[in-house]
PDB file of N, CA and C in Angstrom:
ATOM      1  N   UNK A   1     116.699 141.326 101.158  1.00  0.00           N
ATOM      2  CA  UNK A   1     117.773 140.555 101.752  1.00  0.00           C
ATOM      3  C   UNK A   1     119.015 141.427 101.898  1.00  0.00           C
ATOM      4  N   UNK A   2     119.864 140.971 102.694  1.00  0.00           N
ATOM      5  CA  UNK A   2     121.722 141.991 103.582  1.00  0.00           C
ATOM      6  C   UNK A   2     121.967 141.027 103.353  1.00  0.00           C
ATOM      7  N   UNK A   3     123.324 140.775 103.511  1.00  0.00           N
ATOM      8  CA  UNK A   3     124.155 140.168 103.214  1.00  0.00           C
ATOM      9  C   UNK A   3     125.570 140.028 104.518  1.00  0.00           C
ATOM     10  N   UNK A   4     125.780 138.789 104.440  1.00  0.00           N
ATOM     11  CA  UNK A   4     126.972 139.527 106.132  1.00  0.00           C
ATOM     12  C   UNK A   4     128.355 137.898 105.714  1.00  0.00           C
ATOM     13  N   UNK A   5     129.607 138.416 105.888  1.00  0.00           N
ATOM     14  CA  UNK A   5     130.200 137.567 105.497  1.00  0.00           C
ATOM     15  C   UNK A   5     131.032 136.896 106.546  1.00  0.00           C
ATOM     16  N   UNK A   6     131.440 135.526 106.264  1.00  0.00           N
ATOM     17  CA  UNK A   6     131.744 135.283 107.641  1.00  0.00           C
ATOM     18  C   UNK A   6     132.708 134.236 107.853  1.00  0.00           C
ATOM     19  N   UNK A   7     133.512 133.630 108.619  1.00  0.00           N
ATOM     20  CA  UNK A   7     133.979 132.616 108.805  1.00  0.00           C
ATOM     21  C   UNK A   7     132.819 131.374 109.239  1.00  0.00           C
ATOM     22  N   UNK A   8     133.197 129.801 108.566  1.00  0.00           N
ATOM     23  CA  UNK A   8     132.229 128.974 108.837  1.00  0.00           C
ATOM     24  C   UNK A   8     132.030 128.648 110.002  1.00  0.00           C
ATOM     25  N   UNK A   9     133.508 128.749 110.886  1.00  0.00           N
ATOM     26  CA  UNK A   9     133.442 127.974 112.057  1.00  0.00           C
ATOM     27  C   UNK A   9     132.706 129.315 113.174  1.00  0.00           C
ATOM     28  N   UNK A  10     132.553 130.149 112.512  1.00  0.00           N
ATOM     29  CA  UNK A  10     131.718 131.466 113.776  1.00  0.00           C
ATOM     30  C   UNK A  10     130.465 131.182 113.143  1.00  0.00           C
ATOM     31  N   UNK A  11     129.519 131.146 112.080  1.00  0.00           N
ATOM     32  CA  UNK A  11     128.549 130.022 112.134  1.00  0.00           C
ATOM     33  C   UNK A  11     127.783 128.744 112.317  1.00  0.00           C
ATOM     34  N   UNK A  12     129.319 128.098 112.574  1.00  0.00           N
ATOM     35  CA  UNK A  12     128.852 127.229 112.623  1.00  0.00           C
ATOM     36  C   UNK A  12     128.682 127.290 115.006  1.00  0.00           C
ATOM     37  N   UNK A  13     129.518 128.399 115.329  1.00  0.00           N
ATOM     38  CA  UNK A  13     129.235 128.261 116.677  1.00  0.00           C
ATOM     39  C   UNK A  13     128.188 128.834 116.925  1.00  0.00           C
ATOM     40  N   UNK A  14     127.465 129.788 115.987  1.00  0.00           N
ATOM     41  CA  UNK A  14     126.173 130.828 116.465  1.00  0.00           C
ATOM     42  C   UNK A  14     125.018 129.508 116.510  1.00  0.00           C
ATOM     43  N   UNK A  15     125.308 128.702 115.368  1.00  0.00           N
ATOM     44  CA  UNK A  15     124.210 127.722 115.475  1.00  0.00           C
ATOM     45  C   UNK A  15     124.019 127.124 116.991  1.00  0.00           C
ATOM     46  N   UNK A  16     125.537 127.096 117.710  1.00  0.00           N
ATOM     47  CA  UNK A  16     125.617 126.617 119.423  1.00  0.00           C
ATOM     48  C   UNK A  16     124.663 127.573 120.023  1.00  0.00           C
ATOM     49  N   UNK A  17     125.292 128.909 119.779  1.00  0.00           N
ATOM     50  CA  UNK A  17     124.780 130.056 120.893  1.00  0.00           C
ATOM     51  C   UNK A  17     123.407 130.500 120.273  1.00  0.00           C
ATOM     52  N   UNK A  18     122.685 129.786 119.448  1.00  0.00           N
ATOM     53  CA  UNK A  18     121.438 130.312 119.030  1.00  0.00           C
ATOM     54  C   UNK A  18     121.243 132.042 118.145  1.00  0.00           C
ATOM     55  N   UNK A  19     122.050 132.431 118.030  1.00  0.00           N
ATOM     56  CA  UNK A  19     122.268 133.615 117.805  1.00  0.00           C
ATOM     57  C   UNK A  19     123.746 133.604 117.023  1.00  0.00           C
ATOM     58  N   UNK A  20     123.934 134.779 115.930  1.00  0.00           N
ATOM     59  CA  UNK A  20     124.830 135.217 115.502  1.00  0.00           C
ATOM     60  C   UNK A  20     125.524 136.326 115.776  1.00  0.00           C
ATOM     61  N   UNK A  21     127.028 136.404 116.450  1.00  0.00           N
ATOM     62  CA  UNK A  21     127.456 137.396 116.924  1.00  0.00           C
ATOM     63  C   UNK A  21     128.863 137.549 116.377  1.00  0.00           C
ATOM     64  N   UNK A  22     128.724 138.390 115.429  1.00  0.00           N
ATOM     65  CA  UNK A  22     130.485 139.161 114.528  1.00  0.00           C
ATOM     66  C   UNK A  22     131.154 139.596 116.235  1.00  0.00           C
ATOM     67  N   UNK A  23     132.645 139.826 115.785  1.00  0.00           N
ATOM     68  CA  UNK A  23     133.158 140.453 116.619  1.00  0.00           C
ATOM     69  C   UNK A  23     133.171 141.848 116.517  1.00  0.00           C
ATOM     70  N   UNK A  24     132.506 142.199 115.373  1.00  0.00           N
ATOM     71  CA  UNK A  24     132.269 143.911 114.851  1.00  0.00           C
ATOM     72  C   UNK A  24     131.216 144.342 116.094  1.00  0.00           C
ATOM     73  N   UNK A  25     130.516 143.365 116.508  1.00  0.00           N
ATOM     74  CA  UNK A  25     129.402 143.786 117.750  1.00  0.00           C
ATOM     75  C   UNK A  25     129.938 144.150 118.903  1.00  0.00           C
ATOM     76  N   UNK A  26     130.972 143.665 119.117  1.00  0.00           N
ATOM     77  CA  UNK A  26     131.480 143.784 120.740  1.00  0.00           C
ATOM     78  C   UNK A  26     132.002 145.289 120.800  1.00  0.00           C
ATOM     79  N   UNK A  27     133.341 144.985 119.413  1.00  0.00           N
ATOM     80  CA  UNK A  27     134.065 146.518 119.040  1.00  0.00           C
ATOM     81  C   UNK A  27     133.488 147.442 118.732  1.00  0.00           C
ATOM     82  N   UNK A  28     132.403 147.246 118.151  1.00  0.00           N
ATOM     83  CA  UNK A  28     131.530 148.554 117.106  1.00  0.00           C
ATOM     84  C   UNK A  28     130.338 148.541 117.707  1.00  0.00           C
ATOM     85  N   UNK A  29     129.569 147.796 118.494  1.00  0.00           N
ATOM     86  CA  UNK A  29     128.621 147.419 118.406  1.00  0.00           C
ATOM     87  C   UNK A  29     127.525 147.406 117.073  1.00  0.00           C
ATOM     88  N   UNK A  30     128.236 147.162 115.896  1.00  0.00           N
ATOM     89  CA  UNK A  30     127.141 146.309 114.616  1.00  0.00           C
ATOM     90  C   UNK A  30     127.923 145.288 114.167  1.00  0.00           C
ATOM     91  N   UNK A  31     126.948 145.096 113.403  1.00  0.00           N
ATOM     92  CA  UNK A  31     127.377 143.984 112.504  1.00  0.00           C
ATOM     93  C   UNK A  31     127.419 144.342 111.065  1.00  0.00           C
ATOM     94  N   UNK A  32     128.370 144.190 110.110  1.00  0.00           N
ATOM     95  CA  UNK A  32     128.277 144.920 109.016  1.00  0.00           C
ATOM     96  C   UNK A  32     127.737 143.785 107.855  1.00  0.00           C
ATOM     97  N   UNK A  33     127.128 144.387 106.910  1.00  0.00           N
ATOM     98  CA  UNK A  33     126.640 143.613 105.930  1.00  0.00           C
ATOM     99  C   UNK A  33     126.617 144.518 104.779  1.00  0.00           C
ATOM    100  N   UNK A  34     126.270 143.824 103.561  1.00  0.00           N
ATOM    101  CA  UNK A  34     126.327 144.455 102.536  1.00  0.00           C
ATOM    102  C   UNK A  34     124.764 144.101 101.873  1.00  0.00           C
ATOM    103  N   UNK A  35     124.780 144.860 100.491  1.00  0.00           N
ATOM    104  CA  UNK A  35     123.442 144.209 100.096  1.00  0.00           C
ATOM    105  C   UNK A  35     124.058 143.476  98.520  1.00  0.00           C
ATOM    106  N   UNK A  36     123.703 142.905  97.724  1.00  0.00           N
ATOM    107  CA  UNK A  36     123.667 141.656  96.817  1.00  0.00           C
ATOM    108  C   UNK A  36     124.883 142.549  95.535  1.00  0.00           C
ATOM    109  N   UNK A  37     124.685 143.806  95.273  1.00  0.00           N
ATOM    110  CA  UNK A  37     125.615 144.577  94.503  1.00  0.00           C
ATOM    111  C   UNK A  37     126.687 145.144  95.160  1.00  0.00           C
ATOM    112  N   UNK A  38     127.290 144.825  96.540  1.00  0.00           N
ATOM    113  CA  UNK A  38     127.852 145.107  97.339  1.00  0.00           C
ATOM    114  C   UNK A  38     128.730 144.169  97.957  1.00  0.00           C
ATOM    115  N   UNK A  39     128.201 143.045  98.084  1.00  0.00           N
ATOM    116  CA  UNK A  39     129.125 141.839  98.488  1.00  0.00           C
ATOM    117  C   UNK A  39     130.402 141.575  97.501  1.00  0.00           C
ATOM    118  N   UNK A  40     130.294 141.554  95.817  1.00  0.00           N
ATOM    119  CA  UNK A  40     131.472 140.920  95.440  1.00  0.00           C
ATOM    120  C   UNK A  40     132.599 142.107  95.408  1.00  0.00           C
ATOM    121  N   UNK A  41     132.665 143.599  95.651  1.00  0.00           N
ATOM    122  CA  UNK A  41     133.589 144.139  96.084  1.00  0.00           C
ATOM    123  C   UNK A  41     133.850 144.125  97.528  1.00  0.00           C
ATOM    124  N   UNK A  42     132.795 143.816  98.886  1.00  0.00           N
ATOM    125  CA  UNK A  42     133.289 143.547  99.717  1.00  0.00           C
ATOM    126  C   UNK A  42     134.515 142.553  99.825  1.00  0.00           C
ATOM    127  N   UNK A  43     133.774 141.206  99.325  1.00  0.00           N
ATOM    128  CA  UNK A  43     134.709 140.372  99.075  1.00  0.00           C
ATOM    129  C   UNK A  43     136.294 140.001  98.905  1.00  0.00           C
ATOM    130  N   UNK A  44     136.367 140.545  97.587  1.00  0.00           N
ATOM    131  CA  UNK A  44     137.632 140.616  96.946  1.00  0.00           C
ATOM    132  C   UNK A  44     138.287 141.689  97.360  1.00  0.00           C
ATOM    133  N   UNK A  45     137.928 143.280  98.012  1.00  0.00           N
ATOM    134  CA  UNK A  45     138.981 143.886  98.920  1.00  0.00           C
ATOM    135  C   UNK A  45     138.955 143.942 100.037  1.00  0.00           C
ATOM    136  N   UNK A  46     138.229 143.025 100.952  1.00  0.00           N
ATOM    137  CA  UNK A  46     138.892 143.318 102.369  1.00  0.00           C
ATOM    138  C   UNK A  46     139.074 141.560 102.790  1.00  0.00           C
ATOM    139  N   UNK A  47     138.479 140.281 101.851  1.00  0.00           N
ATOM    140  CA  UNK A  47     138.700 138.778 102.455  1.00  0.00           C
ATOM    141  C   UNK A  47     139.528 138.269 101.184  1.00  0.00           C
ATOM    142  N   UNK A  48     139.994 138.913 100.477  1.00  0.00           N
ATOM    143  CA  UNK A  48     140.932 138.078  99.662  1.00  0.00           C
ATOM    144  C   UNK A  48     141.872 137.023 100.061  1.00  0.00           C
ATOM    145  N   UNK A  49     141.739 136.079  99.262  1.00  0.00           N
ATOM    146  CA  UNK A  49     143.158 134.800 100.067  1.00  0.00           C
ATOM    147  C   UNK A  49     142.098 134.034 100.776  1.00  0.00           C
ATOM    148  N   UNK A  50     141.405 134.526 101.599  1.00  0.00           N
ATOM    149  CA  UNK A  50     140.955 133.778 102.960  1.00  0.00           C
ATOM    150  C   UNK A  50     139.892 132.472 102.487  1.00  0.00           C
ATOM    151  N   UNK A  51     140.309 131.678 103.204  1.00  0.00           N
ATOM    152  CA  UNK A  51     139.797 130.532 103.083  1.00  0.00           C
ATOM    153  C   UNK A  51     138.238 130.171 104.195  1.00  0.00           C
ATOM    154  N   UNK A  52     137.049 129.285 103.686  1.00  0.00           N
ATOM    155  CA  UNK A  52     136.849 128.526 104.851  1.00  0.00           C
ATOM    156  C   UNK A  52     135.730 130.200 105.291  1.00  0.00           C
ATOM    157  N   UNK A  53     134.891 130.492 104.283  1.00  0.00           N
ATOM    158  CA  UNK A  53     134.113 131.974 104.231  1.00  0.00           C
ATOM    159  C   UNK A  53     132.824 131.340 103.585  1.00  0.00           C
ATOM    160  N   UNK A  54     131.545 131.960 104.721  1.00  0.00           N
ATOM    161  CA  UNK A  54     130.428 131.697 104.032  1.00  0.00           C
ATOM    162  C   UNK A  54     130.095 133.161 104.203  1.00  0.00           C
ATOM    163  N   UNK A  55     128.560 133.018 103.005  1.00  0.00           N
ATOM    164  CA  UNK A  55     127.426 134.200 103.103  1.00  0.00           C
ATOM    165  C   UNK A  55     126.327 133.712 104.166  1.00  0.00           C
ATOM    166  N   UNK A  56     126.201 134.683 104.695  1.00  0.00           N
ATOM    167  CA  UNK A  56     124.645 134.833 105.426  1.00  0.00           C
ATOM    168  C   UNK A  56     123.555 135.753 104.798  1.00  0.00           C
ATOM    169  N   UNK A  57     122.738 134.796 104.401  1.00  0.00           N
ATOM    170  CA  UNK A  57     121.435 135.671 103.865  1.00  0.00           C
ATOM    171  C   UNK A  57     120.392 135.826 104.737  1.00  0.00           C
ATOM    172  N   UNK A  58     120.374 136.841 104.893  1.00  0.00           N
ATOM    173  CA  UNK A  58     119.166 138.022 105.982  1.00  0.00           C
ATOM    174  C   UNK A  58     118.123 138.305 105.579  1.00  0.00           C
ATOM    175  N   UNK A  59     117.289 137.727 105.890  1.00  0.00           N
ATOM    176  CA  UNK A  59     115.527 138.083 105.743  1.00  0.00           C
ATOM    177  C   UNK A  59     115.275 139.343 106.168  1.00  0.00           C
ATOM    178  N   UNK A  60     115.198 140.746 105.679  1.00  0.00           N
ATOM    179  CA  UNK A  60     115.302 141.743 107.171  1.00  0.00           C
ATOM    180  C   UNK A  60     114.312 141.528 107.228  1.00  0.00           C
ATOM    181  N   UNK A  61     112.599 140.853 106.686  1.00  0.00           N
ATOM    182  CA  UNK A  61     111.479 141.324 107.354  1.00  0.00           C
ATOM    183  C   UNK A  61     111.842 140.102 108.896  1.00  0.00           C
ATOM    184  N   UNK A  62     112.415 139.126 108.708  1.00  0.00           N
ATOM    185  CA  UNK A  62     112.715 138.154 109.948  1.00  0.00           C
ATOM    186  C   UNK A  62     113.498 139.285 110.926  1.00  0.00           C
ATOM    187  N   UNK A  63     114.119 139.397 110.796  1.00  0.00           N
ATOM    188  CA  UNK A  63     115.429 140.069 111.532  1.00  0.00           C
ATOM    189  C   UNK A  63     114.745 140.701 112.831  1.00  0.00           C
ATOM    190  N   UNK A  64     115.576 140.900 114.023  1.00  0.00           N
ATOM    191  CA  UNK A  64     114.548 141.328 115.112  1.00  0.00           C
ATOM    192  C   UNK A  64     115.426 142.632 115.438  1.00  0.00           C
ATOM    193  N   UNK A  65     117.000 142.571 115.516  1.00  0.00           N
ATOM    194  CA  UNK A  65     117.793 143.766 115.877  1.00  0.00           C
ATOM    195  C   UNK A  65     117.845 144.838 114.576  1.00  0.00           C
ATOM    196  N   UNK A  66     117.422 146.140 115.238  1.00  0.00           N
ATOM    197  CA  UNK A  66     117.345 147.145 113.950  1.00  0.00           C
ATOM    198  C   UNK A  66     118.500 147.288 113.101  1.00  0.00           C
ATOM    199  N   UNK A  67     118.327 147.767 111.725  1.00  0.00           N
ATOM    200  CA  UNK A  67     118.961 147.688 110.928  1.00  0.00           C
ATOM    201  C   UNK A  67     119.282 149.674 110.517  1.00  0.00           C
ATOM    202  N   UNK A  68     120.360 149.989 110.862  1.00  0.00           N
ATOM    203  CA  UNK A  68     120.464 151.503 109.890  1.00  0.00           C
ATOM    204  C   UNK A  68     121.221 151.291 108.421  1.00  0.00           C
ATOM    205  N   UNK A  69     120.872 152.050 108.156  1.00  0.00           N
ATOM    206  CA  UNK A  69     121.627 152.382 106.449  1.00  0.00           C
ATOM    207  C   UNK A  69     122.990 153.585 107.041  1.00  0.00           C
ATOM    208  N   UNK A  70     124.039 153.173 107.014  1.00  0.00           N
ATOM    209  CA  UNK A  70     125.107 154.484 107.330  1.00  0.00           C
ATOM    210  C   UNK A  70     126.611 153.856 106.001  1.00  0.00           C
ATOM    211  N   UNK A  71     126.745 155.252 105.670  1.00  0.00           N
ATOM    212  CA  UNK A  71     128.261 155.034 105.157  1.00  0.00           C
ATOM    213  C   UNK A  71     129.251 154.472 105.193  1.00  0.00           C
ATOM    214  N   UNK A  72     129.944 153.930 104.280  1.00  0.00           N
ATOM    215  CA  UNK A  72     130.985 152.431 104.340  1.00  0.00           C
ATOM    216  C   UNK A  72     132.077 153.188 104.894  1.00  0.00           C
ATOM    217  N   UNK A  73     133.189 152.749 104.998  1.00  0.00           N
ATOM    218  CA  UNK A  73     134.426 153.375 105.618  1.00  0.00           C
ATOM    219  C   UNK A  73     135.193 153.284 104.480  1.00  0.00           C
ATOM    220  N   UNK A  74     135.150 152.329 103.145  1.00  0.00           N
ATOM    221  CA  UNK A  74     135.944 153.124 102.487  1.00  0.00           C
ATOM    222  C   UNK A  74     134.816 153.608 100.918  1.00  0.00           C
ATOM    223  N   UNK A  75     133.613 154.225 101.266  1.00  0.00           N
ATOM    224  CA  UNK A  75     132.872 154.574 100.711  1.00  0.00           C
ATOM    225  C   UNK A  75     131.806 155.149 100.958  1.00  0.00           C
ATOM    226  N   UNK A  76     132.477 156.346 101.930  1.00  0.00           N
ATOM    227  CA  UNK A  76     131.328 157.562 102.497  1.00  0.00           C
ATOM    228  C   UNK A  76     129.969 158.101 101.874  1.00  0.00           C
ATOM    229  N   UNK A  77     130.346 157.692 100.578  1.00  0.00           N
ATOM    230  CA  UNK A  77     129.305 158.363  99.378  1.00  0.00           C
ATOM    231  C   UNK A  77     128.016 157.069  99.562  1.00  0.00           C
ATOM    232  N   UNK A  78     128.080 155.963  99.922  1.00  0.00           N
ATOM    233  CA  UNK A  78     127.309 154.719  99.823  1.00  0.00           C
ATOM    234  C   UNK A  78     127.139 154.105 100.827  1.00  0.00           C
ATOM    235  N   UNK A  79     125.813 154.124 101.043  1.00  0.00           N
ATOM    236  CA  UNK A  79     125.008 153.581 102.506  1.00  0.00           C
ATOM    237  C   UNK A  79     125.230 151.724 102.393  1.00  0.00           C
ATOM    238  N   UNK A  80     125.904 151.348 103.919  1.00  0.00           N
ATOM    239  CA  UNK A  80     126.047 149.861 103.603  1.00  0.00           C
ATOM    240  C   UNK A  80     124.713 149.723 105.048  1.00  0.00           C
ATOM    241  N   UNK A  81     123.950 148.765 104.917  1.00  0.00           N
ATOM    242  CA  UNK A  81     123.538 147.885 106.390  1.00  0.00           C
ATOM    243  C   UNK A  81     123.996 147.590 107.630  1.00  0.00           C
ATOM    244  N   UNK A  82     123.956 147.959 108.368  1.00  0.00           N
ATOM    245  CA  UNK A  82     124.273 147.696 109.695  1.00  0.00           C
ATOM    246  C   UNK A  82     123.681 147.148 110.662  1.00  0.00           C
ATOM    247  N   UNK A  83     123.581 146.422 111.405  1.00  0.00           N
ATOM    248  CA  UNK A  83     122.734 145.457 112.172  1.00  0.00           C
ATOM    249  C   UNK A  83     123.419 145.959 114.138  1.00  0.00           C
ATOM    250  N   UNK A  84     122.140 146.492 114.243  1.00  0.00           N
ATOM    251  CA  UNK A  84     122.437 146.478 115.854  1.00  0.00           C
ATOM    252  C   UNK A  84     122.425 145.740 116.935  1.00  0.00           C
ATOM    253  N   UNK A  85     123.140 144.392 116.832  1.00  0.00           N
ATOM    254  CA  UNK A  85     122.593 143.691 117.572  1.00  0.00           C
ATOM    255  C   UNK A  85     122.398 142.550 117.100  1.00  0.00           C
ATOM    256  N   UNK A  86     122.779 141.019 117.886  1.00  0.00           N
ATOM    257  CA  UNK A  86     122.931 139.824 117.588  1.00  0.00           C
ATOM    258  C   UNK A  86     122.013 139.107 116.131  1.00  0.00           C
ATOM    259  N   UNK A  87     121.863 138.369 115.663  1.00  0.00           N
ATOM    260  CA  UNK A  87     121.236 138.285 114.640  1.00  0.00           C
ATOM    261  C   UNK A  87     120.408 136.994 115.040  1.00  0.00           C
ATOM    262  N   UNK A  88     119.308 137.100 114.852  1.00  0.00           N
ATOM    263  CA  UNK A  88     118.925 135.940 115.808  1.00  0.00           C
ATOM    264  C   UNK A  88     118.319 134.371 114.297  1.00  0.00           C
ATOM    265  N   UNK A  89     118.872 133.690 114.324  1.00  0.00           N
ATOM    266  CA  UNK A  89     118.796 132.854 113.697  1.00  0.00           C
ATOM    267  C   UNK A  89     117.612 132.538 112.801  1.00  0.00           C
ATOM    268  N   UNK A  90     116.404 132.865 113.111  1.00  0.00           N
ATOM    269  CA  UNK A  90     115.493 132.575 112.030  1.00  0.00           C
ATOM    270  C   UNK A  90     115.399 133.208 111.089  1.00  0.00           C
ATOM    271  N   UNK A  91     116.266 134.568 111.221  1.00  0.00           N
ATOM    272  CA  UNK A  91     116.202 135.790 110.100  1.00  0.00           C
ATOM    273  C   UNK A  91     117.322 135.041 109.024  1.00  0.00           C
ATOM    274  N   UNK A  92     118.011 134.188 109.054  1.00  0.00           N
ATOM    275  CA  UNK A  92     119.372 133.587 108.436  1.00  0.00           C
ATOM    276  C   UNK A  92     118.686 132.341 107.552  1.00  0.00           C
ATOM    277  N   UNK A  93     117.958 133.788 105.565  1.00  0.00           N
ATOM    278  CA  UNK A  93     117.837 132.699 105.179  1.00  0.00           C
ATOM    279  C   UNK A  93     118.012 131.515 104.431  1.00  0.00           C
ATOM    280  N   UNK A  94     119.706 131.499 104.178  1.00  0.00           N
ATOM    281  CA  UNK A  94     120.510 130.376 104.185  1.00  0.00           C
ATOM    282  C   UNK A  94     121.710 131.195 103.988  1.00  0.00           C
ATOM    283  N   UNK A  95     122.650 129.928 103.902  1.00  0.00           N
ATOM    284  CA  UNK A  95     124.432 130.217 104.080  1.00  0.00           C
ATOM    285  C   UNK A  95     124.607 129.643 102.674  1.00  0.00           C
ATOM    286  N   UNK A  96     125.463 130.754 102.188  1.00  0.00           N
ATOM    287  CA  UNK A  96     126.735 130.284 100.972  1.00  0.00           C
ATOM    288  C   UNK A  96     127.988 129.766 100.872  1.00  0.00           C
ATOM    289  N   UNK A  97     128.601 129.129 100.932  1.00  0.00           N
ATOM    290  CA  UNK A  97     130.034 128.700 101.237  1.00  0.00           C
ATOM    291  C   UNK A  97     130.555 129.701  99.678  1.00  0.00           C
ATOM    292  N   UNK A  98     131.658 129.859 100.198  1.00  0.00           N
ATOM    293  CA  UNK A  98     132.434 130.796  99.195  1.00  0.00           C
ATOM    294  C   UNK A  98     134.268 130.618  99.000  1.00  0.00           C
ATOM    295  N   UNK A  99     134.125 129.826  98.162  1.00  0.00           N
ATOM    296  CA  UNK A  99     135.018 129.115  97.516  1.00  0.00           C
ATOM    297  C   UNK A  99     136.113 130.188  96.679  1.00  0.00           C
ATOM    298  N   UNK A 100     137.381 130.083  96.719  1.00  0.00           N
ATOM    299  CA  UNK A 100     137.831 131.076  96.050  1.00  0.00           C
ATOM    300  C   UNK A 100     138.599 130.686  95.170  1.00  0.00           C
ATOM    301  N   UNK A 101     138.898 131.501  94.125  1.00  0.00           N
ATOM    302  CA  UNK A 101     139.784 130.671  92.724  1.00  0.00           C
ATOM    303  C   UNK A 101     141.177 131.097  93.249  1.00  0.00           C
ATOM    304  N   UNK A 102     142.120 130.333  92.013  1.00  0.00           N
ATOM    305  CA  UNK A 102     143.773 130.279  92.006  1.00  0.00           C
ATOM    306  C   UNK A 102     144.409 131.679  92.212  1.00  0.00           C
ATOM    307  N   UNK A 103     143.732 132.962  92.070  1.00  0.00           N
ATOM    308  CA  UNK A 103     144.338 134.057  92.098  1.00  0.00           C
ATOM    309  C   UNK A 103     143.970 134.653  93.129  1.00  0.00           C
ATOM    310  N   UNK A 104     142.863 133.945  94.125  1.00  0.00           N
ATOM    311  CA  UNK A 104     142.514 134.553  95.740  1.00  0.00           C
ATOM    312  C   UNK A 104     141.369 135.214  95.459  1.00  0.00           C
ATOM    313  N   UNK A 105     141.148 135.745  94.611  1.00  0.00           N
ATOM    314  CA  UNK A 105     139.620 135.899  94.036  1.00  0.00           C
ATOM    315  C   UNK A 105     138.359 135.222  94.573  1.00  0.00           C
ATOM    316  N   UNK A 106     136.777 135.435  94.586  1.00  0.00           N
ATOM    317  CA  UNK A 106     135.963 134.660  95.144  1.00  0.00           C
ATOM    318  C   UNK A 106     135.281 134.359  93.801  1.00  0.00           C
ATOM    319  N   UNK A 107     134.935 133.136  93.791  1.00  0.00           N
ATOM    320  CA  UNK A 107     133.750 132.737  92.918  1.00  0.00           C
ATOM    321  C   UNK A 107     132.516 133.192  93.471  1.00  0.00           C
ATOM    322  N   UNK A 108     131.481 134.400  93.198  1.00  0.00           N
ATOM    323  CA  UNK A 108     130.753 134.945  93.827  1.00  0.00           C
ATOM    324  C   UNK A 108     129.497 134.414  92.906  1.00  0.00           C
ATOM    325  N   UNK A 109     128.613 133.322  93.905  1.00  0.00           N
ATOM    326  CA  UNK A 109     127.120 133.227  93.243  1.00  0.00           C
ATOM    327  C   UNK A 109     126.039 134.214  92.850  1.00  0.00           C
ATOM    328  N   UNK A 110     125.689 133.825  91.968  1.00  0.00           N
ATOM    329  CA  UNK A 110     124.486 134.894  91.768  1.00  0.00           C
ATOM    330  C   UNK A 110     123.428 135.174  93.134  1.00  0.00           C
ATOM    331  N   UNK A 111     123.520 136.624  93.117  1.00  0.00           N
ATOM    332  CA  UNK A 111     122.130 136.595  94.364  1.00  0.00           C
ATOM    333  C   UNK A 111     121.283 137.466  94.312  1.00  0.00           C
ATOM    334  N   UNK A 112     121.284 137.530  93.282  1.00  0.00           N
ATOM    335  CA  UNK A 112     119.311 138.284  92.728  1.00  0.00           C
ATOM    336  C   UNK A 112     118.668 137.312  93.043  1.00  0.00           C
TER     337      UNK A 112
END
C-alpha cells in the first residue's frame, strides 16, 4: 500500500470524475504519496493546521498508472512514490479522514 493525502472535497469530486486527479498532476505531472512510515512526517510538516484532510489508501497491485520510487524534495536521501498519472478508483483501498488535535498536529491512525 502508498499513501496520498488529500482534501475531502477533491475526493469527494474524483468520486464525480471517476478518477483521482491531485493538482501535483497537471504541475508536475505526479501525484505524490508516501508509504505508511512516511505519512505522519508528511503530515505534520507540510498540512499542519489544515482542516477537512483525508488518506487515500493505494492498492499498487490495483493501481493502473505507473508508480516510480524518486527522492523527496526535502529528503533527497529517501525514495517517496510517485504516481504517473490519474489514479483510477478501484486501486483506492479506502479513505481516512484525519482529524487534527488542539496544537494543529494530526491524530495519525495506525496503518500497518
Amino acid at each position: 500500500m502508498i499513501y496520498h493525502i488529500c482534501k475531502i472535497i477533491d475526493w469527494e469530486n474524483a468520486n464525480i470524475a471517476s478518477e483521482y486527479r491531485a493538482d501535483s498532476l497537471e504541475s508536475e505531472g505526479l501525484i505524490h504519496c508516501s508509504t505508511s512510515t512516511q505519512v505522519p512526517r508528511v503530515l505534520n510538516s507540510f498540512y499542519k493546521g489544515q482542516q477537512d484532510l483525508a488518506l487515500l489508501v493505494i492498492d499498487l497491485s490495483r493501481l493502473e498508472p505507473q508508480v516510480k520510487w524518486e527522492p523527496g524534495l526535502d529528503k533527497p536521501d529517501e525514495l517517496f512514490p510517485h504516481v504517473f498519472g490519474p489514479i483510477n478508483l478501484d486501486a483506492i483501498d479506502r479513505t481516512i479522514t484525519l482529524p487534527i488535535n488542539a496544537d494543529g498536529n494530526f491524530k495519525i491512525p495506525s496503518l500497518g
